[in-house]
Each structure stands twice: as structure tokens, then as C-alpha cells.
Protein backbone atom coordinates (compact mmCIF):
# COMPACT_ATOMS: atom_id res chain seq x y z
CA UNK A 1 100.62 113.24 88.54
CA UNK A 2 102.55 115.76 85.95
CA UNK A 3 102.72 118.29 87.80
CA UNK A 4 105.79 119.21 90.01
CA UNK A 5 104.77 118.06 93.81
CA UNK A 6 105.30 120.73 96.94
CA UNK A 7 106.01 119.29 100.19
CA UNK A 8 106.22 122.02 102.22
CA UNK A 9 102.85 123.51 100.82
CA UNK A 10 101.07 119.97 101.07
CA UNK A 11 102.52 119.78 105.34
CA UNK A 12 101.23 123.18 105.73
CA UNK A 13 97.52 122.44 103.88
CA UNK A 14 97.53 119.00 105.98
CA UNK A 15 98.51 120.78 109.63
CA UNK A 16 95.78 123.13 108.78
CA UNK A 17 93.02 120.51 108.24
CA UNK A 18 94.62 118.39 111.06
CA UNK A 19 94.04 121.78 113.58
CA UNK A 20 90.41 122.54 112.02
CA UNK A 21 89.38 118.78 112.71
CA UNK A 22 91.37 117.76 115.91
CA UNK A 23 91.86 120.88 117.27
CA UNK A 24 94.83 122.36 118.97
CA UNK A 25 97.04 120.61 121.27
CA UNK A 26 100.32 119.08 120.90
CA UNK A 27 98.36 115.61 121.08
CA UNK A 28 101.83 113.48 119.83
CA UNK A 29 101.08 110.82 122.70
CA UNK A 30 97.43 110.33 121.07
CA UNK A 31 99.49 110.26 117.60
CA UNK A 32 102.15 107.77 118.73
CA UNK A 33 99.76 105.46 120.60
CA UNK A 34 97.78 106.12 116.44
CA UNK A 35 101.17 105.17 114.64
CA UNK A 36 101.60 101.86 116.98
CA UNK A 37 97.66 100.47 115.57
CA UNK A 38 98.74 101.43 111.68
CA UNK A 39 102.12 99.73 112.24
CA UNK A 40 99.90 96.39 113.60
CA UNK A 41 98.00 97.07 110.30
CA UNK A 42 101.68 96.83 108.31
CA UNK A 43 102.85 93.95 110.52
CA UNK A 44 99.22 92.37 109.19
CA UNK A 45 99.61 92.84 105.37
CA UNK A 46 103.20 95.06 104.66
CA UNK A 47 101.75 95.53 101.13
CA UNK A 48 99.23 97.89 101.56
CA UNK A 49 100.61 101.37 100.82
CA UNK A 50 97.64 103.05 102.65
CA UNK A 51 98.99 101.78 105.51
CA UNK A 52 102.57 102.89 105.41
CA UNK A 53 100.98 106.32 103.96
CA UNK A 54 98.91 106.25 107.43
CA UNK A 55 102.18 106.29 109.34
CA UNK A 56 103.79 109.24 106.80
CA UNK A 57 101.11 111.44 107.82
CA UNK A 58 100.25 110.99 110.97
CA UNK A 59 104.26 111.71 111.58
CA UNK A 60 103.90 114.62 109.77
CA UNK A 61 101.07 115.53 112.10
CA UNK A 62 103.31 115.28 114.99
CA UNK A 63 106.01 117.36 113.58
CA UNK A 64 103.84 120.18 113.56
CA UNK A 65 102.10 119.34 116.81
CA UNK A 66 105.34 118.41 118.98
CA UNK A 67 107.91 119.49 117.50
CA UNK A 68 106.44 122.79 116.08
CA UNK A 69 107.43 122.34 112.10
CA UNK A 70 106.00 124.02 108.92
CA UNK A 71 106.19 123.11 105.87
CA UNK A 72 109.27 124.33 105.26
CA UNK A 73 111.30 123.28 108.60
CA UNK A 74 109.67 119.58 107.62
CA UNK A 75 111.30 120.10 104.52
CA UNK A 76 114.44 121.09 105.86
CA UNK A 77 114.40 118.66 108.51
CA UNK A 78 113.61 115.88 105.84
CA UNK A 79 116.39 116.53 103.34
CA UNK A 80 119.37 117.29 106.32
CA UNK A 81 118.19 113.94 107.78
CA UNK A 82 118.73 111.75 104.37
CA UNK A 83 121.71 114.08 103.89
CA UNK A 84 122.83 112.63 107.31
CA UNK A 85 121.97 108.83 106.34
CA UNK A 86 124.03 109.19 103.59
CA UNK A 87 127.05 110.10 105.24
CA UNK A 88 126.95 106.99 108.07
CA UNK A 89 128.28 103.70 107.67
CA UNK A 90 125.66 101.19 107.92
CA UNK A 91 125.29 97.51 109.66
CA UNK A 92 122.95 95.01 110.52
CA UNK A 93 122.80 93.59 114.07
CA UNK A 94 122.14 90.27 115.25
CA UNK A 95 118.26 90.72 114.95
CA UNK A 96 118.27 91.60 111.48
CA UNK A 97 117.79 95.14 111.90
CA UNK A 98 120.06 97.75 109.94
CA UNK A 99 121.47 100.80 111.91
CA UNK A 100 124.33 103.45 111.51
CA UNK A 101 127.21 102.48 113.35
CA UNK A 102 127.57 104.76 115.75
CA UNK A 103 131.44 104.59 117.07
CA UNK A 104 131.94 106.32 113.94
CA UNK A 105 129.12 109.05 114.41
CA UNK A 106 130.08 113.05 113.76
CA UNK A 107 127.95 115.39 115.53
């Protein structure tokens, strides 16, 4: 792909094809309860990139349906969370699983 990606115009082309095929409705327990059978798929075979893709967009999906974004609030949203990640201090509990320690979190 040479040419320069947008994000915010690709959210807003997929929420409109989302709405045209699913129809309105905030529907982000039928798109959690979706997310939980393509994470099964990644706990099957972690390799396949569809998969993990599957997740990306059906979370995009409920950002517009629940949580009302656009393409550009994604956007926004997107880069002020890594910009947040960034700024913790990380750690990995007992189970293996890393997390921002959160004595230390600045709301």
C-alpha cells in the first residue's frame, strides 16, 4: 500500500456500511458477545491476522454504536490512549498478564 492510510475516513466508510447492513441500534452487547467467538478463534490459532483484524473492527463498530465516535473522535481517542500508555509504569502480575500500575496513576 503506497499510499498514505486515513483512519478516521476508513471508521467513518466502515460505520456507514456497518449501519446500511446491520442497521441502527447501539447493538455493543451483540458486538461483545461477537468479539468473545473471534477471541476463541485467536485462543485456537493466535497467528491468523484475520482474526485479530476481526476483533479491530468489530471494536471499531462499537465505538460508533456505544460510545457514539466518528472517525475523527476514534482517532482522537486512539492516539490520547497510546499517549496515556506511554506515560504509565508497567508490571506483570502473578498470572503473567502486564498492566499499568495503578498506585502511581494521574487522572
Amino acid at each position: 500500500m503506497s499510499e498514505l492510510f486515513d483512519m478516521k475516513a476508513f471508521f467513518d466508510e466502515k460505520a456507514a456500511w456497518s449501519l446500511a447492513t446491520f442497521g441502527p441500534s447501539d447493538r455493543y452487547d451483540r458486538v461483545v458477545a461477537h468479539i468473545r467467538k473471534e477471541l476463541e478463534e485467536i485462543e485456537a490459532d493466535p497467528t491468523d491476522l484475520e482474526e485479530w483484524i476481526d476483533v479491530v473492527q468489530l471494536a471499531m463498530d462499537g465505538a460508533w454504536r456505544a460510545a457514539g465516535a466518528d472517525g475523527a473522535r476514534f482517532v482522537e481517542a486512539l492516539i490520547t490512549k497510546h499517549r496515556k500508555n506511554l506515560a504509565r509504569k508497567w508490571t506483570v502480575g502473578p498470572d503473567g498478564v502486564a498492566e499499568h500500575v495503578r498506585e502511581t496513576e494521574q487522572k
